[in-house]
Protein backbone atom coordinates (compact mmCIF):
# COMPACT_ATOMS: atom_id res chain seq x y z
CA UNK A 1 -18.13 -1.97 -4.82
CA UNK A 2 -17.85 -4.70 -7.62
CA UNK A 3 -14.53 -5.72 -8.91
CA UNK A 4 -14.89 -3.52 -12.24
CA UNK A 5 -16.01 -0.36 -10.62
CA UNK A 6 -12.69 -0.92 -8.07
CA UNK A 7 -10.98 -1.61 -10.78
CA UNK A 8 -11.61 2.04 -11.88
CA UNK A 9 -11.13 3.63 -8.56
CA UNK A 10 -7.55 2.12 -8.35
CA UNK A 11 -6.58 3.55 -11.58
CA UNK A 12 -7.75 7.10 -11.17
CA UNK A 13 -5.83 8.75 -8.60
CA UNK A 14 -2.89 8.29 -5.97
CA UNK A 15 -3.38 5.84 -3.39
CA UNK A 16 -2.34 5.53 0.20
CA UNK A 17 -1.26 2.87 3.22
CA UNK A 18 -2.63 4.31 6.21
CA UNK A 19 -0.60 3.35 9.60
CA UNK A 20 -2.56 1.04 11.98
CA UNK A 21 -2.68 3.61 15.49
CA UNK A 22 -1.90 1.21 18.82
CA UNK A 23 -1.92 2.85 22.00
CA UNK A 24 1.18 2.59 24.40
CA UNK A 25 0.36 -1.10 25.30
CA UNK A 26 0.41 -1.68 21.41
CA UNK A 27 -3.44 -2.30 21.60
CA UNK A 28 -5.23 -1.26 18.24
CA UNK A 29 -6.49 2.45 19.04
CA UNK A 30 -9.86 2.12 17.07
CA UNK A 31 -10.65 5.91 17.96
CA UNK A 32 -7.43 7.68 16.54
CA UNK A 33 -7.07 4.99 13.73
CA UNK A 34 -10.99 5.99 12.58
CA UNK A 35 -10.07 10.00 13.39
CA UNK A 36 -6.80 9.44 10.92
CA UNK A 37 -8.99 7.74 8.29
CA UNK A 38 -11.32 10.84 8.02
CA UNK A 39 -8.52 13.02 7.64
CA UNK A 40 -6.99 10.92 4.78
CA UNK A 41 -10.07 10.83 3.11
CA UNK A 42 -9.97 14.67 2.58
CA UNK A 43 -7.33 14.59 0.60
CA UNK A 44 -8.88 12.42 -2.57
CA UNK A 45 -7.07 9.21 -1.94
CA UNK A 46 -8.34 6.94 -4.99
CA UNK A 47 -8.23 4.45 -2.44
CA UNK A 48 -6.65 3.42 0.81
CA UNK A 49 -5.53 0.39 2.13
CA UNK A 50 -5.98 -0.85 5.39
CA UNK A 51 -4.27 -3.32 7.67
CA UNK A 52 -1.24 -3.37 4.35
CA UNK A 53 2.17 -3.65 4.62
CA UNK A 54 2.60 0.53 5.81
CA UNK A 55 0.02 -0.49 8.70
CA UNK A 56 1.93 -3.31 10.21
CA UNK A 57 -0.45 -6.60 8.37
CA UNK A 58 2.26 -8.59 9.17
CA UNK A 59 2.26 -7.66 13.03
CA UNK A 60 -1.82 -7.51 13.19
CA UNK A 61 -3.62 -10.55 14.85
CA UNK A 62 -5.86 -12.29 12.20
CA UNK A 63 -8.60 -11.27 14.22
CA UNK A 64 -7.63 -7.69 14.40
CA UNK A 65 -7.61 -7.50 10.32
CA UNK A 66 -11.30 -7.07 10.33
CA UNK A 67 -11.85 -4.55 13.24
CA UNK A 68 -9.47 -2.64 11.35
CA UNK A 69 -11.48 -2.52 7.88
CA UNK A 70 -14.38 -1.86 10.08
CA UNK A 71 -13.11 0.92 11.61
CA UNK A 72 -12.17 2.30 8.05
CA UNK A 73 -15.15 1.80 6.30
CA UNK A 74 -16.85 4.06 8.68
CA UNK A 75 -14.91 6.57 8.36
CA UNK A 76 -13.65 6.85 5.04
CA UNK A 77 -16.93 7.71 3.83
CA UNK A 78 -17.02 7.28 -0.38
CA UNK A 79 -12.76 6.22 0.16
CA UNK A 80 -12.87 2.77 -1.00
CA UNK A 81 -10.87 0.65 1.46
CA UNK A 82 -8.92 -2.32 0.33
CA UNK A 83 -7.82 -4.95 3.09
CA UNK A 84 -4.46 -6.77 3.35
CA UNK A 85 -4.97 -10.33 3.36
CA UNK A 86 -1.54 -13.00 3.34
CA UNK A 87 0.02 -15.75 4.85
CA UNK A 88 -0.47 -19.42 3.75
CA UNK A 89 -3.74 -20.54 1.36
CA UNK A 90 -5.65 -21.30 4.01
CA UNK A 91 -4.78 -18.83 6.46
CA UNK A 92 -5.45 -16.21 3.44
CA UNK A 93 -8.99 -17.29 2.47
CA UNK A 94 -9.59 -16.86 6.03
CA UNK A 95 -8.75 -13.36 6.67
CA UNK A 96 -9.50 -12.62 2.74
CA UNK A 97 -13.44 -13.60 3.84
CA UNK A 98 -13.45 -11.85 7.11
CA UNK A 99 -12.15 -8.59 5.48
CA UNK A 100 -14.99 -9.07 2.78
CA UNK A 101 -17.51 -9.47 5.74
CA UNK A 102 -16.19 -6.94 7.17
CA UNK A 103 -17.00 -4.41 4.13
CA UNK A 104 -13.79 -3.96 2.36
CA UNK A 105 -13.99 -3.44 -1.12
CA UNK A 106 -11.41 -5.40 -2.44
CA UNK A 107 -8.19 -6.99 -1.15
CA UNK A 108 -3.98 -6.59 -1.66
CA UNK A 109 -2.90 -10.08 -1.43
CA UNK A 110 0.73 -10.00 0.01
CA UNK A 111 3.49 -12.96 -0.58
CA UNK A 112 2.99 -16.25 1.61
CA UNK A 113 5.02 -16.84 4.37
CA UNK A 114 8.54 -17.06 4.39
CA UNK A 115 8.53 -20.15 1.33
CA UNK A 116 9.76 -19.49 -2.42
CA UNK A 117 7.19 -21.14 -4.82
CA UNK A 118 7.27 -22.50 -8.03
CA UNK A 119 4.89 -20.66 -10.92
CA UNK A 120 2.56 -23.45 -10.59
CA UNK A 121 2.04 -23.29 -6.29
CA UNK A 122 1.73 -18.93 -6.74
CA UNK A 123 -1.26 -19.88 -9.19
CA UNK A 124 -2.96 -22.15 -7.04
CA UNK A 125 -2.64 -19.89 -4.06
CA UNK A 126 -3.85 -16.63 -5.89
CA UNK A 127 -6.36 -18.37 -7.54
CA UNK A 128 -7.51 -20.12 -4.27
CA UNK A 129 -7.86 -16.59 -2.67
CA UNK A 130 -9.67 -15.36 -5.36
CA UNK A 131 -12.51 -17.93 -5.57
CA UNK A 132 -13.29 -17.74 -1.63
CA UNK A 133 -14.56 -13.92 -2.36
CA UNK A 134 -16.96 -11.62 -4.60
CA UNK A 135 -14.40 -8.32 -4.13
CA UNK A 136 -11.16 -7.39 -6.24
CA UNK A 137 -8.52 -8.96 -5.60
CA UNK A 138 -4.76 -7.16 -6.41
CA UNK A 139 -2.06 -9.20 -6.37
CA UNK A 140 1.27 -7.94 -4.94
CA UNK A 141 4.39 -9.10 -6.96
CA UNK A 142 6.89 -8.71 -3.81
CA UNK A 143 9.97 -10.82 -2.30
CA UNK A 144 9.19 -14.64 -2.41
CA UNK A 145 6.09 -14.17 -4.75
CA UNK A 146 7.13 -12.98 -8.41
CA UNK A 147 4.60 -13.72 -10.97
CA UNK A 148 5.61 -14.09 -14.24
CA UNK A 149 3.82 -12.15 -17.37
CA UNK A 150 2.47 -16.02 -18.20
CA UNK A 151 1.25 -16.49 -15.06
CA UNK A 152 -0.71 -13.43 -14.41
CA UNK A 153 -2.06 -14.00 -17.84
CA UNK A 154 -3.04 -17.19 -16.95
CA UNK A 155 -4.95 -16.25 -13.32
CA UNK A 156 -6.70 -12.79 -15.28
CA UNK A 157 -8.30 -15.37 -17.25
CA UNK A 158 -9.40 -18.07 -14.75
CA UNK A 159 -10.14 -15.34 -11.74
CA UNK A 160 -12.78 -12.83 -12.91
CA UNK A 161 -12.12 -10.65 -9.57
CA UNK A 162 -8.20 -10.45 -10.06
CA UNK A 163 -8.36 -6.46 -10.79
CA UNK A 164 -4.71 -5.74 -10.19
CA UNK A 165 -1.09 -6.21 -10.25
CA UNK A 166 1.16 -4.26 -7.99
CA UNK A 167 5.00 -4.17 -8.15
CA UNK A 168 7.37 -4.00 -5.16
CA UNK A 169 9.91 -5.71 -7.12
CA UNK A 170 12.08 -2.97 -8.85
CA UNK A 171 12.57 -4.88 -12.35
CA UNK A 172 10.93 -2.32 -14.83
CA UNK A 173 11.83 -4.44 -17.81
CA UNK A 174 9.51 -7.31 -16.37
CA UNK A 175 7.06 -4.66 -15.16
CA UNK A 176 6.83 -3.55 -18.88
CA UNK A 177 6.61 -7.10 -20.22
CA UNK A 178 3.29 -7.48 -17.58
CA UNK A 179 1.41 -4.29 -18.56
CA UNK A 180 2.50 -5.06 -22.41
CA UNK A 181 1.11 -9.06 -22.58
CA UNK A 182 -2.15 -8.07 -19.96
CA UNK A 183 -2.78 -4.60 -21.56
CA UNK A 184 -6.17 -3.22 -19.93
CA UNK A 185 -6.79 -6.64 -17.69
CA UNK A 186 -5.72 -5.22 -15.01
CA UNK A 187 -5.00 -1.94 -12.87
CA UNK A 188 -1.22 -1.42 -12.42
CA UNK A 189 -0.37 -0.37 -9.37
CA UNK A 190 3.55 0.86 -7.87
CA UNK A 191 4.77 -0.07 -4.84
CA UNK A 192 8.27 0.51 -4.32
CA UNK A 193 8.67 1.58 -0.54
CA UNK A 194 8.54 5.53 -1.07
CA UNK A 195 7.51 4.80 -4.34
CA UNK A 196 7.74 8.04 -5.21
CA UNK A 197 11.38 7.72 -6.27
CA UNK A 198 11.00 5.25 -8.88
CA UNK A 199 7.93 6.78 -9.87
CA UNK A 200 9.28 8.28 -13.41
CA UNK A 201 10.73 5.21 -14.66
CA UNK A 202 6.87 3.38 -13.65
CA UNK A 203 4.92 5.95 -15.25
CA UNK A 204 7.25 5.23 -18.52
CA UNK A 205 6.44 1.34 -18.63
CA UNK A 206 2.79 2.09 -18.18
CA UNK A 207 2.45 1.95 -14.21
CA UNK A 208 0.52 5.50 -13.70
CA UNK A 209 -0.44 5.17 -10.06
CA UNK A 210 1.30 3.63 -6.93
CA UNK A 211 0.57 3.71 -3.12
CA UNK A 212 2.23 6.83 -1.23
CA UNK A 213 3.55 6.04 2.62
CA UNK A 214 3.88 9.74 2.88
CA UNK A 215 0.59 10.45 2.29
CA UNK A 216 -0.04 9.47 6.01
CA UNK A 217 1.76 12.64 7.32
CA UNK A 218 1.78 14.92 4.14
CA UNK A 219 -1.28 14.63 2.22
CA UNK A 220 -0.73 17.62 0.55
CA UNK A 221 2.91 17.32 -1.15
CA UNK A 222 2.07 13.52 -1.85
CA UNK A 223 -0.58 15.03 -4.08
CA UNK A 224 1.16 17.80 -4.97
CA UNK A 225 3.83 15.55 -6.34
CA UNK A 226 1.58 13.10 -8.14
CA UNK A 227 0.04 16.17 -10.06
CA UNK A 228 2.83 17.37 -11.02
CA UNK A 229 4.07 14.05 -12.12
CA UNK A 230 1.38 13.38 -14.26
CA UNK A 231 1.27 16.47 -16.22
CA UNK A 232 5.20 16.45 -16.38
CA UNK A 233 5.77 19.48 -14.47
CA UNK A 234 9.59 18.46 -14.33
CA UNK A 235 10.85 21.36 -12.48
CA UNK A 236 8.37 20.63 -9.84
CA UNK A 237 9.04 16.83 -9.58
CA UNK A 238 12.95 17.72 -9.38
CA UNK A 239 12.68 20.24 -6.65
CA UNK A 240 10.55 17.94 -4.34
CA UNK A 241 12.74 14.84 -4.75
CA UNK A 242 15.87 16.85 -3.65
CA UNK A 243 14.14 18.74 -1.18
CA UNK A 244 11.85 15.91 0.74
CA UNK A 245 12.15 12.69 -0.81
CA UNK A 246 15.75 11.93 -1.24
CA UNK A 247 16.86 12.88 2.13
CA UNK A 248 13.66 10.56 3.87
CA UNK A 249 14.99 7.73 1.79
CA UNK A 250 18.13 8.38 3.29
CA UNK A 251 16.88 8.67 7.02
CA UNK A 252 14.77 5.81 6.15
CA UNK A 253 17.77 3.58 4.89
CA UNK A 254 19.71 3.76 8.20
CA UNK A 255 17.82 0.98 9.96
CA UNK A 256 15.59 -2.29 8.54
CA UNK A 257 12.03 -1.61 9.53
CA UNK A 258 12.59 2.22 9.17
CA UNK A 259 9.62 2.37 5.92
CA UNK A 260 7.36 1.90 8.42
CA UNK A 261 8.84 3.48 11.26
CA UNK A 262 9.96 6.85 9.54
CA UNK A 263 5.87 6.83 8.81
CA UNK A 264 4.71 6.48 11.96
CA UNK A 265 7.34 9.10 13.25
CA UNK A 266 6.34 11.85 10.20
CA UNK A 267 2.21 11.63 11.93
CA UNK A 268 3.99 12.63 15.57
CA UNK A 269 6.07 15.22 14.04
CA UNK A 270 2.64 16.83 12.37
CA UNK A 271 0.65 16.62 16.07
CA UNK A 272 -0.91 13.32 14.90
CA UNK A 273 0.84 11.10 17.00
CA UNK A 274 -0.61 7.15 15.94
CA UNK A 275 1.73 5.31 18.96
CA UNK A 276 4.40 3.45 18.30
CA UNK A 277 5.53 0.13 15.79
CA UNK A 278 4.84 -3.13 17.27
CA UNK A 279 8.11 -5.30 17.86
CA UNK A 280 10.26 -6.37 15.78
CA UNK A 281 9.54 -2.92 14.34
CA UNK A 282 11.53 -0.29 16.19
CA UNK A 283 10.62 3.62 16.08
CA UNK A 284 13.08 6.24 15.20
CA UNK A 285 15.37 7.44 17.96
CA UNK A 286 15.51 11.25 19.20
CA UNK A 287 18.09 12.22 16.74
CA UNK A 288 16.46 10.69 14.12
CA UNK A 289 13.19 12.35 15.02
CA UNK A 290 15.19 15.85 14.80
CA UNK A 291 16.58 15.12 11.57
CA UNK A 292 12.99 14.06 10.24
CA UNK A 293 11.68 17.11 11.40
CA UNK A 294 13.59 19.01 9.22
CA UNK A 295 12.76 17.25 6.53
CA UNK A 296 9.17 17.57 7.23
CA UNK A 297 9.55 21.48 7.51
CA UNK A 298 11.07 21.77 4.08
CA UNK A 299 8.05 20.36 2.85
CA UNK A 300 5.77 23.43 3.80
């Protein structure tokens, strides 16, 4: 997939973070990773990306980045998958060409390592990524690695492949600023961890798709919402926020870690059990579990 036709995918539909399986050693568990990946991919995902922050990029080996696109690509069938890729420059070309090689169709570059960067450094390392591949490349506005509206503006024009910006930042009026100096450039994507709360106020500055964490365990009511979101079918969008969303952000809240745990913990509550977080991640404890399961049922 080119960056331009990508570019479209992104923008037509909901997207998705599928969890990374491990089995009780916290070895990659290519079988029920591939078997969750063909059940994600009947539920018209736009796209879904693999090895990203929801499935644990930060605790996957370098090495394991690409067996995990692998694994997706087959099974996704016509899904396009989009690889994580991070770190510092060079560790980022790295696993930014072995995802490519490994048949992703485009890439979500997360912030570098632990260091805030001036404008000037987050150019050179975007851009760097960018020329080492032929795919897409989104960028992921997140933590220690803010682009400005300049900046962007700046990279969109010297990086042919740079198809996206996606927002994990919170600061609509900057969000607006982006998506009103770039225009069409680029794909704008929302990722607020369960996005789906902020969603309204994204959809108003021109952000009109996002990546859904829930998705993993409830396919259905991620998509239910999203429809009903982008028609404006208020009454809907209001009864599944109180009902679902607003109590899982408040599970979720309890403990750091818990946006990925409370994901991994929704899959073993719907019989689809993926194993459990790799440290320094810890999963939800039985009580938790109980009260999650509650919130799961209200959802069907």
């Amino acid at each position: 997939m080119n960056p331009i036709e990508l570019k479209k995918a992104v923008g037509s539909g909901l997207l998705s973070f599928p969890v990374t399986h491990f089995d009780q050693n916290l070895t990659f568990d290519e079988a029920k990773y591939r078997s969750h990946i063909e059940w994600l991919a009947g539920f018209d995902a736009a796209a879904l990306f693999a090895a990203g922050g929801t499935g644990e990029f930060f605790s996957l080996n370098p090495s394991e980045i690409p067996q995990v696109v692998r694994a997706a690509k087959a099974s996704a069938g016509k899904t396009p998958i989009i690889s994580g890729a991070g770190y510092g420059t060079s560790l980022a070309i790295e696993i930014a060409k072995a995802a490519e090689k490994a048949g992703a169709d485009g890439l979500l570059l997360l912030p570098p390592y632990l260091m805030l960067s001036e404008q000037a450094g987050l150019i050179a390392h975007v851009k760097a990524v960018c020329q080492s591949v032929g795919i897409g490349v989104i960028v992921y506005n997140r933590d220690n690695a803010v682009l400005s509206a300049d900046s962007l503006a700046r990279l969109a024009d010297e990086c042919p492949n740079l198809i996206g910006y996606k927002d994990g930042i919170g600061d609509v009026d900057k969000v607006i600023e982006i998506t009103t100096t770039l225009k069409d450039r680029l794909v704008y994507v929302g990722g607020m961890p369960t996005h789906e709360v902020y969603a309204q106020a994204y959809f108003a500055a021109g952000v009109t798709t996002y990546s859904s964490a829930v998705f993993n365990f409830v396919p259905a009511l991620a998509q239910r919402f999203y429809a009903a979101l982008r028609v404006g079918d208020q009454a809907t969008v209001d009864h599944i926020l109180r009902s679902f969303f607003f109590p899982l952000v408040t599970l979720r809240n309890r403990k750091k870690g818990y946006a990925v745990s409370i994901i991994k913990a929704g899959l073993r509550i719907v019989g689809k059990d993926p194993g459990p977080v790799r440290p320094p991640l810890t999963d939800l404890t039985p009580e938790e579990m109980a009260v999650l399961e509650k919130i799961v049922a209200s959802a069907e």
